[in-house]
N, C-alpha and C. Protein backbone atom coordinates (compact mmCIF):
# COMPACT_ATOMS: atom_id res chain seq x y z
N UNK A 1 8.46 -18.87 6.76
CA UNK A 1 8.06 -19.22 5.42
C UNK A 1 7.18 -18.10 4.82
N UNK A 2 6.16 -17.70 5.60
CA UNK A 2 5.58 -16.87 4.92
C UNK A 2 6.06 -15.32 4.77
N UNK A 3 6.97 -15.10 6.01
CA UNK A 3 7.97 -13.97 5.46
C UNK A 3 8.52 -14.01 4.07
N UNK A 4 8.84 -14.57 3.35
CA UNK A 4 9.86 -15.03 2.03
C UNK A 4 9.10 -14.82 1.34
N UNK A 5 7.52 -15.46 1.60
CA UNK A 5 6.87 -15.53 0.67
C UNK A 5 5.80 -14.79 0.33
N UNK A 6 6.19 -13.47 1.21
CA UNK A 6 5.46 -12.06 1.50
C UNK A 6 6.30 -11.62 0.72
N UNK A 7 8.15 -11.49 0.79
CA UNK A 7 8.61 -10.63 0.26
C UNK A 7 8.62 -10.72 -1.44
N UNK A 8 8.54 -12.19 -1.67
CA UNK A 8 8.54 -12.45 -3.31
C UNK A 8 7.57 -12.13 -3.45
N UNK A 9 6.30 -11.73 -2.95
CA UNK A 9 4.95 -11.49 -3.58
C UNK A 9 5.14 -9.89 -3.36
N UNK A 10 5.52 -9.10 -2.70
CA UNK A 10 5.88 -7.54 -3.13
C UNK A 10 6.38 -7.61 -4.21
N UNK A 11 7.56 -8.36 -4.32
CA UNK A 11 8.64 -7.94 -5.50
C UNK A 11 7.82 -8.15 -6.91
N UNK A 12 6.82 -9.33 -6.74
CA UNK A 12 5.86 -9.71 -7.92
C UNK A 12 5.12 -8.57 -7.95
N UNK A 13 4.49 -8.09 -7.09
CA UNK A 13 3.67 -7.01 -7.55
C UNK A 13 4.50 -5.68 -7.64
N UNK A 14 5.24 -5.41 -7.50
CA UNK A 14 6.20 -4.38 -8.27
C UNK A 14 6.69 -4.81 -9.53
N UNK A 15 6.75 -5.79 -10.19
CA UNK A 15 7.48 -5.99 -11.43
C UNK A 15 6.19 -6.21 -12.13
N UNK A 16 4.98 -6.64 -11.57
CA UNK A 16 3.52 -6.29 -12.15
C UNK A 16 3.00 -4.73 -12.83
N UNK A 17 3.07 -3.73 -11.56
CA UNK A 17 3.02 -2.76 -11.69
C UNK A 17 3.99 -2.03 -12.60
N UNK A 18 5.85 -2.24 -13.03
CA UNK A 18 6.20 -2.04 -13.57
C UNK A 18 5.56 -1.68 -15.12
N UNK A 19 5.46 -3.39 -15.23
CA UNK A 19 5.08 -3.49 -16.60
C UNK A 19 3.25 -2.82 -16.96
N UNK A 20 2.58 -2.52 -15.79
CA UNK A 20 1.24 -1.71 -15.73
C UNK A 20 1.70 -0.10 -16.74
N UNK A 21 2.60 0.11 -16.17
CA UNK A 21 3.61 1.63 -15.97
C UNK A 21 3.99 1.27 -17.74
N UNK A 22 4.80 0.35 -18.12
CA UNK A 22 5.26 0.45 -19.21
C UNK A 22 4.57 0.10 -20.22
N UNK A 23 3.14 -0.22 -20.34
CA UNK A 23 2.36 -0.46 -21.18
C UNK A 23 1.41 1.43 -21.36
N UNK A 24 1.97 1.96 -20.36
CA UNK A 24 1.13 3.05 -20.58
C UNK A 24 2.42 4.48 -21.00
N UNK A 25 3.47 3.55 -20.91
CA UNK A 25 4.59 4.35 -21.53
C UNK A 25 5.37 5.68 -19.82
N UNK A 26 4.56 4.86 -18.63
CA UNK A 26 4.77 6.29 -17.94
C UNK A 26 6.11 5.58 -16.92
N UNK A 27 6.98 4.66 -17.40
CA UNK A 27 8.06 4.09 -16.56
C UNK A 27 9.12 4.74 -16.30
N UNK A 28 9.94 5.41 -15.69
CA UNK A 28 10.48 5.79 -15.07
C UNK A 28 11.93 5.76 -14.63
N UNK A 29 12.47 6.70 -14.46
CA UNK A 29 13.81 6.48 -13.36
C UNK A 29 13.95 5.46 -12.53
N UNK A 30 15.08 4.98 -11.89
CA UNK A 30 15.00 4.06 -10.72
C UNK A 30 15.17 4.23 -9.49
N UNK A 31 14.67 5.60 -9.68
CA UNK A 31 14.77 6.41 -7.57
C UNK A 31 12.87 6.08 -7.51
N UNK A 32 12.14 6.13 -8.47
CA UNK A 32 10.63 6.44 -7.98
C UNK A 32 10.56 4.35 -7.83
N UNK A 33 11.17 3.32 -8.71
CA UNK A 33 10.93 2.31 -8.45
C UNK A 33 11.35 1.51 -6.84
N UNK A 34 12.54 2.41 -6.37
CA UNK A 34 13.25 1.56 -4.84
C UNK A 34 12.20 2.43 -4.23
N UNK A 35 11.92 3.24 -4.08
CA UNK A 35 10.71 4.25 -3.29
C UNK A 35 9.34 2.98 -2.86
N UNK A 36 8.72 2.60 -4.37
CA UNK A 36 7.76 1.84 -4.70
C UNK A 36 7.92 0.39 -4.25
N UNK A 37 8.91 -0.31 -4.41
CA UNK A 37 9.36 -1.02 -3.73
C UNK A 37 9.21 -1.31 -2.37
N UNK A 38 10.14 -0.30 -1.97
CA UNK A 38 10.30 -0.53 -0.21
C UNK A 38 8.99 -0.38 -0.08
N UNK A 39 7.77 -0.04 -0.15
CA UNK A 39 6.75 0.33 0.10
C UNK A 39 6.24 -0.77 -0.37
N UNK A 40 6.22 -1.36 -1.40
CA UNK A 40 5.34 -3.12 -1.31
C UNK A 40 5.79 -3.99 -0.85
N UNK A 41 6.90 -4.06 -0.47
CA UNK A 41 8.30 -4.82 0.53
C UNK A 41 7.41 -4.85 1.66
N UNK A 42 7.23 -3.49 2.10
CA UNK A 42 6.70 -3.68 3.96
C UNK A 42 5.38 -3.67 3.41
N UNK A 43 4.22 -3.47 2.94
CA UNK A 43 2.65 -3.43 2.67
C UNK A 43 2.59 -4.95 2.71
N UNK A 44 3.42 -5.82 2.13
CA UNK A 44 3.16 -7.19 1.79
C UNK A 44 4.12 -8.22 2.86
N UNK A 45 4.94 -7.71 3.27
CA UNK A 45 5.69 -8.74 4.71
C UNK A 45 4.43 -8.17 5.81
N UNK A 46 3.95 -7.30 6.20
CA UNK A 46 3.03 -6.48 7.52
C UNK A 46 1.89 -7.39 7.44
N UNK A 47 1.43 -7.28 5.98
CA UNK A 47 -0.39 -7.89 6.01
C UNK A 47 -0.15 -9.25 6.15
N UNK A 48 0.65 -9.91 5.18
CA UNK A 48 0.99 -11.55 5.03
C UNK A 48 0.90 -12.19 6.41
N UNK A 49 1.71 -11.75 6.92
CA UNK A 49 2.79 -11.79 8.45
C UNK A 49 1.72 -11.78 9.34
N UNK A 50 0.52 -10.67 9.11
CA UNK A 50 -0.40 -10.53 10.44
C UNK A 50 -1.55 -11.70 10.15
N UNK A 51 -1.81 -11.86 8.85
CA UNK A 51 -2.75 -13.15 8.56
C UNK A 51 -2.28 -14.48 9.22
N UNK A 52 -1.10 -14.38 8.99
CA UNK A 52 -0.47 -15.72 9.36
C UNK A 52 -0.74 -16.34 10.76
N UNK A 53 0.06 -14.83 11.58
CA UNK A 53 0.12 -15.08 12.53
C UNK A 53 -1.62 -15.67 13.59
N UNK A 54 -2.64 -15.29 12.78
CA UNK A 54 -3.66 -15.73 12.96
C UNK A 54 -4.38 -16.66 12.91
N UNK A 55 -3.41 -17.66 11.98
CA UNK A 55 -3.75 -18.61 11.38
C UNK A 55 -3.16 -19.91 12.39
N UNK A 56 -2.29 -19.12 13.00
CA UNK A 56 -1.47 -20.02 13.77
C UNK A 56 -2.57 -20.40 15.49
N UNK A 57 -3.48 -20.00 15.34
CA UNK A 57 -4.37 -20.00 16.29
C UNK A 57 -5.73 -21.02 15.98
N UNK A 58 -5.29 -22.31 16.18
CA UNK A 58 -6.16 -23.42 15.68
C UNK A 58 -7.56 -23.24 15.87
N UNK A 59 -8.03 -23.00 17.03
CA UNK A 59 -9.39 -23.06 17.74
C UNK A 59 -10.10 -21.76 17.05
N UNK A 60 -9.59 -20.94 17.13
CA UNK A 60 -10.13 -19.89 16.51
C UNK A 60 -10.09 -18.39 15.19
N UNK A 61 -9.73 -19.48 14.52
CA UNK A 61 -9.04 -18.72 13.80
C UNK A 61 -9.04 -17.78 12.35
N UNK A 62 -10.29 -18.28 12.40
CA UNK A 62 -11.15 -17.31 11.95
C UNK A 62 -11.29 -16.26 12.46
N UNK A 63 -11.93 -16.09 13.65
CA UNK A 63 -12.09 -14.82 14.18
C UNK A 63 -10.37 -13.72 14.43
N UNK A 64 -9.21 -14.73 14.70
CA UNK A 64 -7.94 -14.14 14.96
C UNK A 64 -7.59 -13.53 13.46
N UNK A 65 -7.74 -14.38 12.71
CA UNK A 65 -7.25 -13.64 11.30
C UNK A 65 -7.74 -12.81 10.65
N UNK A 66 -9.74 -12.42 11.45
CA UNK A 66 -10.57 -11.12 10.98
C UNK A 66 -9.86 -10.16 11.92
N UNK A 67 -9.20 -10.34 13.13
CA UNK A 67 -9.13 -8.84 13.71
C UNK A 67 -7.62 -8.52 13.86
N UNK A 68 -6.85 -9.91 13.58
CA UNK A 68 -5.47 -9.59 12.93
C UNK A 68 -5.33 -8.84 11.51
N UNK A 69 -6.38 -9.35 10.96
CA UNK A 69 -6.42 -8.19 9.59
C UNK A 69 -6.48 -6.86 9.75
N UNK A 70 -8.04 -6.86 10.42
CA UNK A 70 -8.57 -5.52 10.77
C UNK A 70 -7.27 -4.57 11.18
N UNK A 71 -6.18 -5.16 12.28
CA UNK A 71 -5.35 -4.31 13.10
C UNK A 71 -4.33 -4.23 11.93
N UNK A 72 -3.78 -5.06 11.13
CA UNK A 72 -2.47 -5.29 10.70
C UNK A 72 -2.37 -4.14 9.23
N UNK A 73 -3.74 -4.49 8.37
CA UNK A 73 -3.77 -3.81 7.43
C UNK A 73 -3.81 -1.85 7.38
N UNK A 74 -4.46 -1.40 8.37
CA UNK A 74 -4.09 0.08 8.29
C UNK A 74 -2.86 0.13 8.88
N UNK A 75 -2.01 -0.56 9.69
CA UNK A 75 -1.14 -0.53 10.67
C UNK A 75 0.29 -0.83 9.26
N UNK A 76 0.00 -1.47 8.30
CA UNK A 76 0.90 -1.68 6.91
C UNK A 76 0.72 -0.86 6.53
N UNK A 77 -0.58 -0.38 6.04
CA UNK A 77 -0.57 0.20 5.16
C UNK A 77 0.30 2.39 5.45
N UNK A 78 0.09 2.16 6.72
CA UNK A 78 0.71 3.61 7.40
C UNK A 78 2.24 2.98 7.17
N UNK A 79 2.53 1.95 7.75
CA UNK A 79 4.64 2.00 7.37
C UNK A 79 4.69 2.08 6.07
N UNK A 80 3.82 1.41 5.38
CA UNK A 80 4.26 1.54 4.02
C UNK A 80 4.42 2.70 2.96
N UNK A 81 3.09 3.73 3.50
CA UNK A 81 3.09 4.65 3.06
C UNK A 81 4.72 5.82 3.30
N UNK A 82 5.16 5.33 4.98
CA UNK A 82 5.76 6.42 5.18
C UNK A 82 7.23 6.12 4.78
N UNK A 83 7.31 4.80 4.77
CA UNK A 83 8.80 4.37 4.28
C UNK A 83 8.76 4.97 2.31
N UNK A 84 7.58 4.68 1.77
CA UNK A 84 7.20 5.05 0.88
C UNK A 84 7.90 6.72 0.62
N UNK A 85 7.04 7.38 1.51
CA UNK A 85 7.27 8.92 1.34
C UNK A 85 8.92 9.19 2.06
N UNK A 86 9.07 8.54 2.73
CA UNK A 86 10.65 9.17 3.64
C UNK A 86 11.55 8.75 2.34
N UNK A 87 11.85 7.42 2.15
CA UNK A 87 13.07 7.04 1.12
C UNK A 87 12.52 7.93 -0.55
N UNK A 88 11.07 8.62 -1.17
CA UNK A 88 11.07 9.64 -2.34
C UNK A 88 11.76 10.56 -1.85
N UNK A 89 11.70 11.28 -0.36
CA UNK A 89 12.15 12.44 -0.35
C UNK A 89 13.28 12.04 -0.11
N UNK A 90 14.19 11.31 0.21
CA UNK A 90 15.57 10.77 0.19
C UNK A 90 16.03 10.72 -0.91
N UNK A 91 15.45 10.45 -1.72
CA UNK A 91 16.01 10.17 -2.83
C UNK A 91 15.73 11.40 -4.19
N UNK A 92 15.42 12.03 -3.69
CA UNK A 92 14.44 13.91 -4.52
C UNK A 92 13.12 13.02 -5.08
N UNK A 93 12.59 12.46 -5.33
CA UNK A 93 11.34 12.14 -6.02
C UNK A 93 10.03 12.08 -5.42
N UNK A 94 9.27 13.47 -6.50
CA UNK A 94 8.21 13.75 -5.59
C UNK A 94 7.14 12.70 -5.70
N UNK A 95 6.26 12.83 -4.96
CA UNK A 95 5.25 11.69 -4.57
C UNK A 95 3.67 12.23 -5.00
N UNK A 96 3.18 11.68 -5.78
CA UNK A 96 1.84 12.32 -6.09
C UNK A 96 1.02 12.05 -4.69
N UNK A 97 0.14 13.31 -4.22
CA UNK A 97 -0.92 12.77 -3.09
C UNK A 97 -1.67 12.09 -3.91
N UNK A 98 -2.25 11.17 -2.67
CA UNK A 98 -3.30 10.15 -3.59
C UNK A 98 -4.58 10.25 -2.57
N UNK A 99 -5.40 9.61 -2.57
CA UNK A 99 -6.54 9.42 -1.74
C UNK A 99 -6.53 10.13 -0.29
N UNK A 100 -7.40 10.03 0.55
CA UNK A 100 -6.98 10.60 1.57
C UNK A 100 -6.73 9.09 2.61
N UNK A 101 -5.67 9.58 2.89
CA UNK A 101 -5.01 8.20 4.19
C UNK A 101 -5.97 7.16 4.55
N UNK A 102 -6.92 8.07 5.80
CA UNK A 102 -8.01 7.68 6.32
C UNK A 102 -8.54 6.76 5.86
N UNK A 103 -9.24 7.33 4.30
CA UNK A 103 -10.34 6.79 4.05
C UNK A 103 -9.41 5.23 3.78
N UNK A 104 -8.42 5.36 2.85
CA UNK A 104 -7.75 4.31 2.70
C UNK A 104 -7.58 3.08 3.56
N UNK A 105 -6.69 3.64 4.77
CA UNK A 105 -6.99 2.81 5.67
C UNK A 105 -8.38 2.34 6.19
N UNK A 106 -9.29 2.85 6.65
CA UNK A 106 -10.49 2.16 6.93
C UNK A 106 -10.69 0.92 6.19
N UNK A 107 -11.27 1.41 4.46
CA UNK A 107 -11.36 0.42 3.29
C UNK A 107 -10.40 -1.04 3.66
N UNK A 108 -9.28 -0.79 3.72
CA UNK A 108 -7.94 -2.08 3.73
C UNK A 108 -8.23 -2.40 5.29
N UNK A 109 -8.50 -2.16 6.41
CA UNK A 109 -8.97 -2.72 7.41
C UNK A 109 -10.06 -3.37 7.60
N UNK A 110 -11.12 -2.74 6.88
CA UNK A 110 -12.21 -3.47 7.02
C UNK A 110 -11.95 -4.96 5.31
N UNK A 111 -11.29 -4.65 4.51
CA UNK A 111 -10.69 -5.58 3.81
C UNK A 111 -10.19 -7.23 4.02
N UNK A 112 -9.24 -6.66 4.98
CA UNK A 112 -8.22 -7.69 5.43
C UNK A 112 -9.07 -8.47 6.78
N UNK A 113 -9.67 -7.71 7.44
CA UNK A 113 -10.45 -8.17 8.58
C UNK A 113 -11.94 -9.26 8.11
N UNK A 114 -12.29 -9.04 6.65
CA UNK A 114 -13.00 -9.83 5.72
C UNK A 114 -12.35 -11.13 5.51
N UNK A 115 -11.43 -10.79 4.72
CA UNK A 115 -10.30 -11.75 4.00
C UNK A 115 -9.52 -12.81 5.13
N UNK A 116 -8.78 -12.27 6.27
CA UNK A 116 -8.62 -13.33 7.37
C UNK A 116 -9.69 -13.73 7.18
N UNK A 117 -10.94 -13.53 7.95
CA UNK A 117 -12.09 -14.31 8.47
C UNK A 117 -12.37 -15.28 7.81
N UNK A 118 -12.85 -14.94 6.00
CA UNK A 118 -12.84 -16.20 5.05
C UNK A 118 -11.89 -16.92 4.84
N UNK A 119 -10.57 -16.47 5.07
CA UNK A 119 -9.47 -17.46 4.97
C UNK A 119 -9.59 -18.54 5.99
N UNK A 120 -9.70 -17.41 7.17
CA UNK A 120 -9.27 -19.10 8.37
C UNK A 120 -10.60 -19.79 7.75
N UNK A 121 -11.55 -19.36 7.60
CA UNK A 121 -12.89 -20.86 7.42
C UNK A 121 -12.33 -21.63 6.29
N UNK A 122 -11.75 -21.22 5.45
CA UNK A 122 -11.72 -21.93 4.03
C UNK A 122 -10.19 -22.96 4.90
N UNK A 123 -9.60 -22.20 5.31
CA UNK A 123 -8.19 -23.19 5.73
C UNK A 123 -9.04 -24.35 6.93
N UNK A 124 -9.37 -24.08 7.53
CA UNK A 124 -10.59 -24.76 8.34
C UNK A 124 -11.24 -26.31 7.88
N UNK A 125 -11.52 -25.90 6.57
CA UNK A 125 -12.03 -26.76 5.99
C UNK A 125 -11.56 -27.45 4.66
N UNK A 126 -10.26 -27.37 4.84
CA UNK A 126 -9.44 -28.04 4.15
C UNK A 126 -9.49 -27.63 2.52
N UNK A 127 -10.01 -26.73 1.93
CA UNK A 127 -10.98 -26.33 0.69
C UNK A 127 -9.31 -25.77 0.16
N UNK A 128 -9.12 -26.24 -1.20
CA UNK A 128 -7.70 -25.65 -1.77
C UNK A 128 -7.15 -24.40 -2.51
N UNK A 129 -6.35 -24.49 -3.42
CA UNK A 129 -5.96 -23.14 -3.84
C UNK A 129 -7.10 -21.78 -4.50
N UNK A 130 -7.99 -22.82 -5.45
CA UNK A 130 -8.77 -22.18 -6.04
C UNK A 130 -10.14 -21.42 -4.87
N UNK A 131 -10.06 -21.94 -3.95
CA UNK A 131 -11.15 -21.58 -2.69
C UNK A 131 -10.17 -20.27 -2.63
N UNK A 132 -8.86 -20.41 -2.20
CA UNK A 132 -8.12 -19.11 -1.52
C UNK A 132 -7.83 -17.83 -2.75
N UNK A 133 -7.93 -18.58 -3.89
CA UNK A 133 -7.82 -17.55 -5.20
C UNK A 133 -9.24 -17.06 -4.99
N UNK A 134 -10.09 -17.31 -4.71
CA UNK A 134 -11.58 -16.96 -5.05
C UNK A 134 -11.97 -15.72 -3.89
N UNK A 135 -11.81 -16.26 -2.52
CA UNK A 135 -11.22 -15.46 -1.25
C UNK A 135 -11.06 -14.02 -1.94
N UNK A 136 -9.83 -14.23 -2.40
CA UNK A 136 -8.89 -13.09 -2.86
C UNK A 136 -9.31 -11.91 -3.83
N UNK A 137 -9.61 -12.67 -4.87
CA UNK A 137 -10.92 -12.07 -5.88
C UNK A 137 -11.70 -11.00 -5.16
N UNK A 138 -12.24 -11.78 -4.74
CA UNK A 138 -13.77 -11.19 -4.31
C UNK A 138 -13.13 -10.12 -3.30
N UNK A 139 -12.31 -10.22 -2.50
CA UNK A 139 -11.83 -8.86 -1.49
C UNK A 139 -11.49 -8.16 -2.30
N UNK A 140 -10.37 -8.42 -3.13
CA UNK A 140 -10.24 -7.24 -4.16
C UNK A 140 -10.94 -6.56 -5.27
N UNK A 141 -12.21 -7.83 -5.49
CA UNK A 141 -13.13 -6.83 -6.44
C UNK A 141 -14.20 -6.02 -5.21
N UNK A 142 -14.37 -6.25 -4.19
CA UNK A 142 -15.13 -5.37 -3.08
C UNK A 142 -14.45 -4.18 -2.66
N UNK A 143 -13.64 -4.30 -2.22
CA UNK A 143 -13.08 -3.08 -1.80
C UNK A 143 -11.47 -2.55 -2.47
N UNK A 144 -11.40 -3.29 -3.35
CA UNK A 144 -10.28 -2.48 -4.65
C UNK A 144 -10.99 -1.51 -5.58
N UNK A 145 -12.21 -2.18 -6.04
CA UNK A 145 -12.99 -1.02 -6.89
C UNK A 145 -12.93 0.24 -6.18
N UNK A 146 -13.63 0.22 -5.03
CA UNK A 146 -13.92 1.29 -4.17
C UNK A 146 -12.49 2.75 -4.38
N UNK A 147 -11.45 1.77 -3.39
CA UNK A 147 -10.44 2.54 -3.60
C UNK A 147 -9.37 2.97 -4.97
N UNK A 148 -9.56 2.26 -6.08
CA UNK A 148 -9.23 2.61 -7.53
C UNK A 148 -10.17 3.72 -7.67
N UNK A 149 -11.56 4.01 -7.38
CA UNK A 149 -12.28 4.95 -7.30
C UNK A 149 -11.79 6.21 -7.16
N UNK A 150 -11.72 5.90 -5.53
CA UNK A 150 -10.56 7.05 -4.65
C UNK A 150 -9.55 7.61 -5.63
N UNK A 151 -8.86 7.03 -6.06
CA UNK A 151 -7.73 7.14 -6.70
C UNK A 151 -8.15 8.00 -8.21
N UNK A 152 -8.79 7.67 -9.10
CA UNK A 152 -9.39 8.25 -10.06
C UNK A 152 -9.85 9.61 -9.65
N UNK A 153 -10.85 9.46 -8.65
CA UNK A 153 -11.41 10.84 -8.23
C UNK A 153 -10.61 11.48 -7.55
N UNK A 154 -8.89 11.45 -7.10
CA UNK A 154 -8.28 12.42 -7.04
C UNK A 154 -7.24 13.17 -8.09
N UNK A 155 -8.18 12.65 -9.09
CA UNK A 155 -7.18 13.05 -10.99
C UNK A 155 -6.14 12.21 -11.09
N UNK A 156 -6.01 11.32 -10.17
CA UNK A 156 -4.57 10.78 -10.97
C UNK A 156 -4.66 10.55 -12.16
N UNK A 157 -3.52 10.06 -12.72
CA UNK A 157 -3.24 10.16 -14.49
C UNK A 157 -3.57 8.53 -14.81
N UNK A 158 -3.86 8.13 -15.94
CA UNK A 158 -4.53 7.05 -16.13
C UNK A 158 -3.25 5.31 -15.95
N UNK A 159 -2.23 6.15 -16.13
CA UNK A 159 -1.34 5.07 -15.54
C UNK A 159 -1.50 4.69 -14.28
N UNK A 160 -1.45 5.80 -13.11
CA UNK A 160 -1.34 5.30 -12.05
C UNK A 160 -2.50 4.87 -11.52
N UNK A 161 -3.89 5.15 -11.83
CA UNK A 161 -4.97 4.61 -11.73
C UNK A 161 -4.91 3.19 -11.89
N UNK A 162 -4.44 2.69 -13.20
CA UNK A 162 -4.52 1.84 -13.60
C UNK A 162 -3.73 0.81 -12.53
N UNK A 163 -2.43 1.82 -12.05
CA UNK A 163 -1.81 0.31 -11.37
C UNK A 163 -2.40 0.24 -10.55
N UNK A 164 -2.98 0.99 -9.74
CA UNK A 164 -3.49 0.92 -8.20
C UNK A 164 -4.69 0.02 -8.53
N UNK A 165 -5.46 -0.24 -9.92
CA UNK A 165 -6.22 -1.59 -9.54
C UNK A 165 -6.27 -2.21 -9.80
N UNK A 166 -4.88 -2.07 -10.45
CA UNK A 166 -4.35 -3.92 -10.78
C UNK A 166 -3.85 -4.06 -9.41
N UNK A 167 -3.11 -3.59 -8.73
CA UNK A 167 -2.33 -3.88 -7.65
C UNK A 167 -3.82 -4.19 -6.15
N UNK A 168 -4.99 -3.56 -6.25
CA UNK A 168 -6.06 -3.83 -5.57
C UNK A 168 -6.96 -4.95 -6.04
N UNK A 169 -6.45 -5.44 -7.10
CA UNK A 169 -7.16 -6.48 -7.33
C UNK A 169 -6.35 -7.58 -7.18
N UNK A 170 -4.78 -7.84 -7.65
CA UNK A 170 -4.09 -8.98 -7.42
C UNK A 170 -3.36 -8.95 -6.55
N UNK A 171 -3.15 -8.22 -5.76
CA UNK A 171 -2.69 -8.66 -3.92
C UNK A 171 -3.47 -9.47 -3.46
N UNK A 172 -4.67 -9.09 -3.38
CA UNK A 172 -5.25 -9.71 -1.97
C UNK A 172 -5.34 -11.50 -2.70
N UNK A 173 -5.67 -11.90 -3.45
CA UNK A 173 -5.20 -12.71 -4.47
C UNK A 173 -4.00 -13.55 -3.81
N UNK A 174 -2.74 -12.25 -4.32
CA UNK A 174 -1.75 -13.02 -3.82
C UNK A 174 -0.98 -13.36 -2.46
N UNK A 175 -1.94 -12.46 -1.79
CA UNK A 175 -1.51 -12.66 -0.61
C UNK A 175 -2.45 -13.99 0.34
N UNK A 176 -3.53 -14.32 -0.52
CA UNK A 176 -4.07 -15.61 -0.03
C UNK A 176 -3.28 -16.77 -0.32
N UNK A 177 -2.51 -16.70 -1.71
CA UNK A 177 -1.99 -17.62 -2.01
C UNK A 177 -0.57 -18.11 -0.92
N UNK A 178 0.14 -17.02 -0.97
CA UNK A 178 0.99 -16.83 0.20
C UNK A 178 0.30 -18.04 1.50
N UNK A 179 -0.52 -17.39 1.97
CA UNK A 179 -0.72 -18.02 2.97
C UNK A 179 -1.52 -19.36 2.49
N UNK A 180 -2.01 -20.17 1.68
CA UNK A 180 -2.37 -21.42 1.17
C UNK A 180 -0.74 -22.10 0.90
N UNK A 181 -0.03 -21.61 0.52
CA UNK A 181 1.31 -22.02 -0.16
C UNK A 181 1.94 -22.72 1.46
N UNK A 182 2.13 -21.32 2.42
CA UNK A 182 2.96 -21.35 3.51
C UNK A 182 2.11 -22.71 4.46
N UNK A 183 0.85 -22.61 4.50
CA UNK A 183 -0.11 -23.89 5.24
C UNK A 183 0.37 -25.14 4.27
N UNK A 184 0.38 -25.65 3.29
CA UNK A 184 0.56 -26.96 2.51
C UNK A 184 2.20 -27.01 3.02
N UNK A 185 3.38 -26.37 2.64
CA UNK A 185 4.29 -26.10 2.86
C UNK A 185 4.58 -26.81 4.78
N UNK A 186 3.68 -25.90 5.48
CA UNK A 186 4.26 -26.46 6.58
C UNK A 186 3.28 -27.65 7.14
N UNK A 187 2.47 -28.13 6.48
CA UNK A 187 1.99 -29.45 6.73
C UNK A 187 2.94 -30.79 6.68
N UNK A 188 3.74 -30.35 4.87
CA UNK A 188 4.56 -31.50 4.69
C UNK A 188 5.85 -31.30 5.62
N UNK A 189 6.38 -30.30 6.25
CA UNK A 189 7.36 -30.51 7.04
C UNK A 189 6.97 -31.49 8.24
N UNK A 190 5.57 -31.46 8.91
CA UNK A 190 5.33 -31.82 10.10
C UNK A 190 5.20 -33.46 10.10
């Protein structure tokens, strides 16, 4: 379940970012969008997928979904990048450098390793959508600013700035929801 509902939440935040792109007039061919794609395809099945799987750990699961984050999110965020960069150069479309890796990853590890932790307590305690929207928020206004930062301070152009914090602010968002959706979801099956 929450595979599906990892992959519709990439595809949402690519047709987000789209329209980020076309409000600033900088939209594009459709070799730089399957590039962008496959790359929120796997960023958002990897992180979803590793929360989950944490969640699935009753007794403790808080702590499983802080260090399933911690591991899962630089560990996405590297396939994503490289499926990212292999299918531009597959396809001729060059790739602006952006931030430096590293720092990136750290930020989204220590992120997601946040975000599990408050998730499993909030799932814990039965607390509903708006608890897991709030979750989400707050990771992405903590450490999305940061890295939209990153991103600015390596000149990018004000479009792509722009998506990277819309896209750092409404992932983590939607990827709580994901996993609030996939928990109600498999309650009523049981």
């Amino acid at each position: 379940m929450v595979a599906w509902l990892a992959v519709l939440l990439g595809m949402a935040m690519e047709t987000l970012l789209l329209a980020v792109a076309a409000g600033f007039r900088a939209a594009t061919a459709p070799d730089p969008f399957l590039a962008d794609l496959a790359q929120k395809l796997s960023w958002s099945f990897l992180v979803c997928l590793g929360l989950a799987a944490g969640s699935a750990v009753a007794r403790a699961r808080p702590v499983a979904m802080g260090i399933l984050g911690f591991v899962c999110a630089p560990l996405a965020f590297n396939v994503a990048r490289a499926l990212h960069k292999g299918l531009a150069g597959a396809l001729g479309v060059t790739v602006a450098a952006g931030p430096a890796p590293f720092a990136v990853a750290a930020l989204k590890a220590t992120q997601y390793a946040l975000l599990g932790f408050v998730l499993g307590h909030i799932s814990q305690r039965g607390w509903g959508a708006l608890a897991h929207v709030g979750a989400g928020l707050a990771a992405g206004l903590l450490f999305g600013i940061p890295i939209a930062a990153l991103t600015m301070a390596e000149g990018a152009p004000p479009a792509v700035a722009a998506a990277r914090a819309v896209n750092e602010l409404a992932f983590p968002v939607g990827c709580s929801l994901v996993l609030y959706t996939a928990e109600i979801l498999g309650q009523r099956r049981v």
